[in-house]
PDB file of N, CA and C in Angstrom:
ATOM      1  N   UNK A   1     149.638 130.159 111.460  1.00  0.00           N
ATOM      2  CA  UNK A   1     151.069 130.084 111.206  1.00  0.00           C
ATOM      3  C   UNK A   1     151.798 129.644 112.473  1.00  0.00           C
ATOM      4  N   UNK A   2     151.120 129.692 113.351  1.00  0.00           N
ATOM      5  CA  UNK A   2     151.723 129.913 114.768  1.00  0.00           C
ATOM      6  C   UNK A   2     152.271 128.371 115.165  1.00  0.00           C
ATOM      7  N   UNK A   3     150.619 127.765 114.825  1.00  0.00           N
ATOM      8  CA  UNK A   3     150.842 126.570 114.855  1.00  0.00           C
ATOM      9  C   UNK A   3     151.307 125.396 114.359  1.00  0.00           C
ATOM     10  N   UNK A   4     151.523 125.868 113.257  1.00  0.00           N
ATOM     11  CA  UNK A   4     152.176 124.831 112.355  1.00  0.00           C
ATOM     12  C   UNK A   4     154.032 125.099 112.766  1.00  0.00           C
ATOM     13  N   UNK A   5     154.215 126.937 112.594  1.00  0.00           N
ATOM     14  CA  UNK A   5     155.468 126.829 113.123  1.00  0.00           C
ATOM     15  C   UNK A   5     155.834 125.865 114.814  1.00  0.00           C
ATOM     16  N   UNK A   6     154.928 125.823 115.225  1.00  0.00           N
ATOM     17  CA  UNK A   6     155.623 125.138 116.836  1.00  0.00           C
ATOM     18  C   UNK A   6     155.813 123.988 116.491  1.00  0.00           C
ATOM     19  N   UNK A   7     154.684 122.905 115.527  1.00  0.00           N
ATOM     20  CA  UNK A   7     154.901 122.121 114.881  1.00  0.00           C
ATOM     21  C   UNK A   7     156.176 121.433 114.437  1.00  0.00           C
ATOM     22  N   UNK A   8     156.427 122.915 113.896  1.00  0.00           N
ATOM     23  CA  UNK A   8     158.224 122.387 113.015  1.00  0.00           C
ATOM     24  C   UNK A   8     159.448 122.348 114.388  1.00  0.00           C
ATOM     25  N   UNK A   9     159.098 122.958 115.407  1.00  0.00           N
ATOM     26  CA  UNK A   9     160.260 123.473 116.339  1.00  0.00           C
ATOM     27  C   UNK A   9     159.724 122.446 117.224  1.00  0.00           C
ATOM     28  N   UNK A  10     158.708 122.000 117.654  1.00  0.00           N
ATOM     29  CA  UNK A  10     158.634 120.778 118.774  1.00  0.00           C
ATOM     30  C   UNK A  10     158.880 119.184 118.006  1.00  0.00           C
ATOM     31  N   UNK A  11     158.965 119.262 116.859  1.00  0.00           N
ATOM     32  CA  UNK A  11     159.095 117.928 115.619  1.00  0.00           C
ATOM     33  C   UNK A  11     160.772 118.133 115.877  1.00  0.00           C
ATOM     34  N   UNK A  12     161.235 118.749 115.379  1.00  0.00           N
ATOM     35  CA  UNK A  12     163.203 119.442 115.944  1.00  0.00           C
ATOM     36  C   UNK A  12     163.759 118.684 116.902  1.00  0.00           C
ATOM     37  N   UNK A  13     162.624 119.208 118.083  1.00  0.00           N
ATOM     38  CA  UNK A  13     163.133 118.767 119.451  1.00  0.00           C
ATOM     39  C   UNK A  13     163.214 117.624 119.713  1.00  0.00           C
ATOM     40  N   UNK A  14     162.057 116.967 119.304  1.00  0.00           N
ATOM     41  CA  UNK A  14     161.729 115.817 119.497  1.00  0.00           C
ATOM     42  C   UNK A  14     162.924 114.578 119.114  1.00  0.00           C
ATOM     43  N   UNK A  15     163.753 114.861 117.789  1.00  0.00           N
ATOM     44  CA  UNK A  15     164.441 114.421 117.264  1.00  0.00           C
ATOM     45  C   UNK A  15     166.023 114.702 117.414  1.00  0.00           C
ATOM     46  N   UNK A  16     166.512 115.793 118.355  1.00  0.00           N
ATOM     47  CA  UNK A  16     167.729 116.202 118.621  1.00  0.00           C
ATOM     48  C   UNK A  16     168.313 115.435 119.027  1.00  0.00           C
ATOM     49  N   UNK A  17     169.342 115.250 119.182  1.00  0.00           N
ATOM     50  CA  UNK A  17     169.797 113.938 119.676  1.00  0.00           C
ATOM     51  C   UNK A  17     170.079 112.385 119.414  1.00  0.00           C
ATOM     52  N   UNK A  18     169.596 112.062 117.752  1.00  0.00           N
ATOM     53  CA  UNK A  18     169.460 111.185 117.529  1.00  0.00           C
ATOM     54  C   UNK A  18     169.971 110.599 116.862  1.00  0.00           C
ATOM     55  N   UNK A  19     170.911 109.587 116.970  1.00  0.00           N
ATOM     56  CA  UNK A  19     172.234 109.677 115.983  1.00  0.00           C
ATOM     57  C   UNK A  19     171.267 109.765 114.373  1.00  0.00           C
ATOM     58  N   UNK A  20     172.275 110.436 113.524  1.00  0.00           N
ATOM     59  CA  UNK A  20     171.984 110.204 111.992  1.00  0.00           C
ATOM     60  C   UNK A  20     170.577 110.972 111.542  1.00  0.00           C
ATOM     61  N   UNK A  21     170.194 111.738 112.603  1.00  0.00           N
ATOM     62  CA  UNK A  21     169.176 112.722 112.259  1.00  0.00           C
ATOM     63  C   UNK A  21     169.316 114.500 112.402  1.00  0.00           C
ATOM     64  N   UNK A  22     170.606 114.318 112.759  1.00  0.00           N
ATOM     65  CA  UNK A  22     171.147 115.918 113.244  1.00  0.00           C
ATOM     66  C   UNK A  22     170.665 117.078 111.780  1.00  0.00           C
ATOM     67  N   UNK A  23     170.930 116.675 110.764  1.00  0.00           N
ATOM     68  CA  UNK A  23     170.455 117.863 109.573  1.00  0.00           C
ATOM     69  C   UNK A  23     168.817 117.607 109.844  1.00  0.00           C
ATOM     70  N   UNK A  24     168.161 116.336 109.482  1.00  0.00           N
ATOM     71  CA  UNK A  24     166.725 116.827 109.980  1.00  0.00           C
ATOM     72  C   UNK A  24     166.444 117.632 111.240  1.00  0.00           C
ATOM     73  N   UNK A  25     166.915 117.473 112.203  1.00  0.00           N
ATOM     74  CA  UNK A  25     166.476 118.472 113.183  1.00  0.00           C
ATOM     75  C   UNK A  25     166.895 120.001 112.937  1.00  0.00           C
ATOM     76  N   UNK A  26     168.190 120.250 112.165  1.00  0.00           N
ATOM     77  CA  UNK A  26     168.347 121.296 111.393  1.00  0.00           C
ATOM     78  C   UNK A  26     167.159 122.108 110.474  1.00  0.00           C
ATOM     79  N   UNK A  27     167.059 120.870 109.243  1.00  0.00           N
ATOM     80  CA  UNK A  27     166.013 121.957 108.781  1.00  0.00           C
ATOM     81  C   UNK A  27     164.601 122.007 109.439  1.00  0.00           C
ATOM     82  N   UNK A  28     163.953 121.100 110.329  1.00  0.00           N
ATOM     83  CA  UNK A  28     163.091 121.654 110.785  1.00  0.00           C
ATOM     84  C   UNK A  28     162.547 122.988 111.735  1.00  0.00           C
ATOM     85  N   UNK A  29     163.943 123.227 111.924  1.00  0.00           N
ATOM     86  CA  UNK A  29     164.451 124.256 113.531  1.00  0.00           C
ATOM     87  C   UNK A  29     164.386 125.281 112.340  1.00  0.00           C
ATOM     88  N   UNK A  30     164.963 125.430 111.341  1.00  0.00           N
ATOM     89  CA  UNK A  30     165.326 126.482 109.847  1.00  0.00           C
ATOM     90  C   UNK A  30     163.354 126.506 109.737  1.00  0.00           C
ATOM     91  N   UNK A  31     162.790 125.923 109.425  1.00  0.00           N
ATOM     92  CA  UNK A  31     161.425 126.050 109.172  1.00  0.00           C
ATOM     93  C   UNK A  31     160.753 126.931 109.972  1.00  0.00           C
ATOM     94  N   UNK A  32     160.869 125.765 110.850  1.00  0.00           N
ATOM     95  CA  UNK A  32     160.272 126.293 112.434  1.00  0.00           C
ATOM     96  C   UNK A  32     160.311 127.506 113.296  1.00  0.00           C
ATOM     97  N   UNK A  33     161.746 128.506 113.051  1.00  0.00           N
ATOM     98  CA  UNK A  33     161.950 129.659 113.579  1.00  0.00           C
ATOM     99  C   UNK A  33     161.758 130.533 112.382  1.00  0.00           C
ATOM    100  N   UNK A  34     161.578 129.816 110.963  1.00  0.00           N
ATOM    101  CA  UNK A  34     161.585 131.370 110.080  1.00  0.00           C
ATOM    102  C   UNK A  34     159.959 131.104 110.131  1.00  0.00           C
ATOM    103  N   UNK A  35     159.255 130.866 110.338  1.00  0.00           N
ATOM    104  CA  UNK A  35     157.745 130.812 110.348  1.00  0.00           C
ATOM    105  C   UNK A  35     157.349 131.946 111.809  1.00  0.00           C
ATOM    106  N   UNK A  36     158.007 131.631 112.834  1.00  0.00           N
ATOM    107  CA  UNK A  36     158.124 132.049 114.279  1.00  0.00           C
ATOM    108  C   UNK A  36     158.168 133.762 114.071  1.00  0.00           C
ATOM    109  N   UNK A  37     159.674 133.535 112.976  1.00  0.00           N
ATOM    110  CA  UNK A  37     160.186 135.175 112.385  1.00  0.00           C
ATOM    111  C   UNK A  37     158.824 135.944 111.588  1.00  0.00           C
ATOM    112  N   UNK A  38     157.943 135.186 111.023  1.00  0.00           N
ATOM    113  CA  UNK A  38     157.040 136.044 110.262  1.00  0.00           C
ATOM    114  C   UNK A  38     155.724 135.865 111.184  1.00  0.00           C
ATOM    115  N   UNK A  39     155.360 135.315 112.402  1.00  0.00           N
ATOM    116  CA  UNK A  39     154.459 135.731 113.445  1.00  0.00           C
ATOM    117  C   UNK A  39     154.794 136.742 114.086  1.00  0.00           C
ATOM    118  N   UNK A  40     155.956 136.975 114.732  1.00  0.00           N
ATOM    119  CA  UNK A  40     156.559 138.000 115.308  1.00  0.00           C
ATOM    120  C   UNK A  40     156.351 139.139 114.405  1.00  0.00           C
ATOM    121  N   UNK A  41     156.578 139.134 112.823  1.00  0.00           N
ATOM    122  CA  UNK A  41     156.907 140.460 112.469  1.00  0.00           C
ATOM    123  C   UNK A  41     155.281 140.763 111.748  1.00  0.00           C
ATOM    124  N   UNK A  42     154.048 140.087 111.817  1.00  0.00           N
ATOM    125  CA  UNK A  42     152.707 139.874 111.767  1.00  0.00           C
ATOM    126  C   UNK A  42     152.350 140.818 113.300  1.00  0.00           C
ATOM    127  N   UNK A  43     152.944 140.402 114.329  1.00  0.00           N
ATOM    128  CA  UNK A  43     152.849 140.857 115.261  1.00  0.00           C
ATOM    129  C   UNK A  43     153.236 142.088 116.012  1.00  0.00           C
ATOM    130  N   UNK A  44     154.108 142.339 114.824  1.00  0.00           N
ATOM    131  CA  UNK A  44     154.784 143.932 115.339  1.00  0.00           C
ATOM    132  C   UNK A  44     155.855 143.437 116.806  1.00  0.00           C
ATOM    133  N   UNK A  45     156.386 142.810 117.151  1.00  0.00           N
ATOM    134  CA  UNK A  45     156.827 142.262 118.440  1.00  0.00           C
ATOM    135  C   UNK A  45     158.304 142.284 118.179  1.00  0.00           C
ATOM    136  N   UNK A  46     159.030 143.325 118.781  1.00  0.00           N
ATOM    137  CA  UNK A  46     160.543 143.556 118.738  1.00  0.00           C
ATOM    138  C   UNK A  46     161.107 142.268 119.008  1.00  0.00           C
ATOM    139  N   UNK A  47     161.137 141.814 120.658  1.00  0.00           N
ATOM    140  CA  UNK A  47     161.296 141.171 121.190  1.00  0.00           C
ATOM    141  C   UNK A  47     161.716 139.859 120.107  1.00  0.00           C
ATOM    142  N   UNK A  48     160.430 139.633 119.925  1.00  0.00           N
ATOM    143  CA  UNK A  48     160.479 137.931 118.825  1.00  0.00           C
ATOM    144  C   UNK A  48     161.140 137.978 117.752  1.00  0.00           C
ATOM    145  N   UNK A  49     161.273 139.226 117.543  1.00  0.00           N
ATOM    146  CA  UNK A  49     161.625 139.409 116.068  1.00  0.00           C
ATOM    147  C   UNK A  49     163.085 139.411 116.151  1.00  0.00           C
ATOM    148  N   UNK A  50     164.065 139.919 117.206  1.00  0.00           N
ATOM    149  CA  UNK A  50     165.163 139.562 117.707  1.00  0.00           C
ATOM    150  C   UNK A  50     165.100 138.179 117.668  1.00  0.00           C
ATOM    151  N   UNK A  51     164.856 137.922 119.013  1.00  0.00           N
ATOM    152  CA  UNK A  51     164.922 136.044 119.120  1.00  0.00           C
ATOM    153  C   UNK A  51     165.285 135.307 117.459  1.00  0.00           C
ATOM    154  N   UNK A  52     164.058 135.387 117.070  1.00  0.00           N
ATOM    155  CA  UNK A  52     163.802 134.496 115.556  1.00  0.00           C
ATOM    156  C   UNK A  52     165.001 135.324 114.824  1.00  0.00           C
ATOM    157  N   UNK A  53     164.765 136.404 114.412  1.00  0.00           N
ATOM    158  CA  UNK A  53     165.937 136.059 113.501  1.00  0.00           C
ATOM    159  C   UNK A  53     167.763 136.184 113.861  1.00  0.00           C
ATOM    160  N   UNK A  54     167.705 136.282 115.049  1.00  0.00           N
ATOM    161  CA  UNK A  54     168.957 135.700 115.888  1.00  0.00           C
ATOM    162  C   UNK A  54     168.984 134.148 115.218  1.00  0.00           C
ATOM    163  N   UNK A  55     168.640 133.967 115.969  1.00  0.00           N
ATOM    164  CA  UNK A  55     168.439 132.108 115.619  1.00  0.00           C
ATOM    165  C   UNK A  55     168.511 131.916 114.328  1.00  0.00           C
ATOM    166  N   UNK A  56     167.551 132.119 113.340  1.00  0.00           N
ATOM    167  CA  UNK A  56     167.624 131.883 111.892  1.00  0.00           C
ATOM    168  C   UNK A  56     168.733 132.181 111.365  1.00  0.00           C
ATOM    169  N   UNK A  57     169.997 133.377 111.792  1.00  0.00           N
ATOM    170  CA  UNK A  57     170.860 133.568 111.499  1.00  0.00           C
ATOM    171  C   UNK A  57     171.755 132.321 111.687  1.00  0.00           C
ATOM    172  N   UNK A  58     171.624 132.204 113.096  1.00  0.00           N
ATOM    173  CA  UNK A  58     172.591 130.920 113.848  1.00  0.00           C
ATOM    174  C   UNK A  58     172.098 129.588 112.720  1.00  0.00           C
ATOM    175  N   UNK A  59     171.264 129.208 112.500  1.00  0.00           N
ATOM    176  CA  UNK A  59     170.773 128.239 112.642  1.00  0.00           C
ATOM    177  C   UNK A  59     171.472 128.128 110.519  1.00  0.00           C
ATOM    178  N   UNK A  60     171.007 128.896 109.791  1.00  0.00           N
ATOM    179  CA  UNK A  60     171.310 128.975 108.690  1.00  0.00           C
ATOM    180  C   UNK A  60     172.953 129.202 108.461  1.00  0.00           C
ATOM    181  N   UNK A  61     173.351 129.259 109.494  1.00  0.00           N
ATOM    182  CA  UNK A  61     175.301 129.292 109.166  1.00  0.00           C
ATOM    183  C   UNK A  61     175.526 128.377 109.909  1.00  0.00           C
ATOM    184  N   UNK A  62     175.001 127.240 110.681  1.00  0.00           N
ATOM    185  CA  UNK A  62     174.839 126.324 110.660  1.00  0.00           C
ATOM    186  C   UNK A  62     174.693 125.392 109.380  1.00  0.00           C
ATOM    187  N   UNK A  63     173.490 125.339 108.886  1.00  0.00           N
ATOM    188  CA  UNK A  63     173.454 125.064 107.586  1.00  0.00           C
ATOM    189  C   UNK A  63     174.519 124.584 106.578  1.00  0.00           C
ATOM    190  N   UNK A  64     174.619 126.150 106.263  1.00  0.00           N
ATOM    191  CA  UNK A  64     175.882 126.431 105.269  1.00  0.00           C
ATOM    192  C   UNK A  64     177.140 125.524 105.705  1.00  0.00           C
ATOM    193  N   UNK A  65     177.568 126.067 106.786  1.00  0.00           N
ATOM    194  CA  UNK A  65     178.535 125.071 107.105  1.00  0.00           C
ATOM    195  C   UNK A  65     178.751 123.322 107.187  1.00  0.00           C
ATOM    196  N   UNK A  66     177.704 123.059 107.311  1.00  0.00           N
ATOM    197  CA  UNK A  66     177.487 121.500 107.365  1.00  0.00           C
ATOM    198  C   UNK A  66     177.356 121.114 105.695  1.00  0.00           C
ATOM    199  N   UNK A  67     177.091 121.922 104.911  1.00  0.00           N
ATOM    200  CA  UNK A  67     177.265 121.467 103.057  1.00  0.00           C
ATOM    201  C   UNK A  67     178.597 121.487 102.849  1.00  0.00           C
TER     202      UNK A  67
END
């Protein structure tokens, strides 16, 4: 899971910045950290589990807002 999530979050990165691709880098970052969110919580890991679903929060009212 680990890896496929970095997958989705280094594919994100890769693409930030690019005119006319800003929602793709959206939902891949939406992929990419809720995959992150279920290693962390696989992992028992407070820490990550903050991070990720911090972000997934951010990242999904993001989302919303851009529809």
């Amino acid at each position: 899971i680990k890896w496929v999530a970095s997958f989705f979050v280094v594919s994100a990165i890769s693409i930030r910045g690019i005119d006319g691709l800003a929602l793709y880098d959206l939902y891949l970052s939406v992929i990419g950290v809720s995959l992150w969110l279920w290693v962390s919580i696989l992992w028992n890991d407070r820490a990550l589990i903050m991070l990720n679903g911090i972000g997934l929060v951010l990242l999904l009212r993001t989302v919303f807002n851009s529809l």
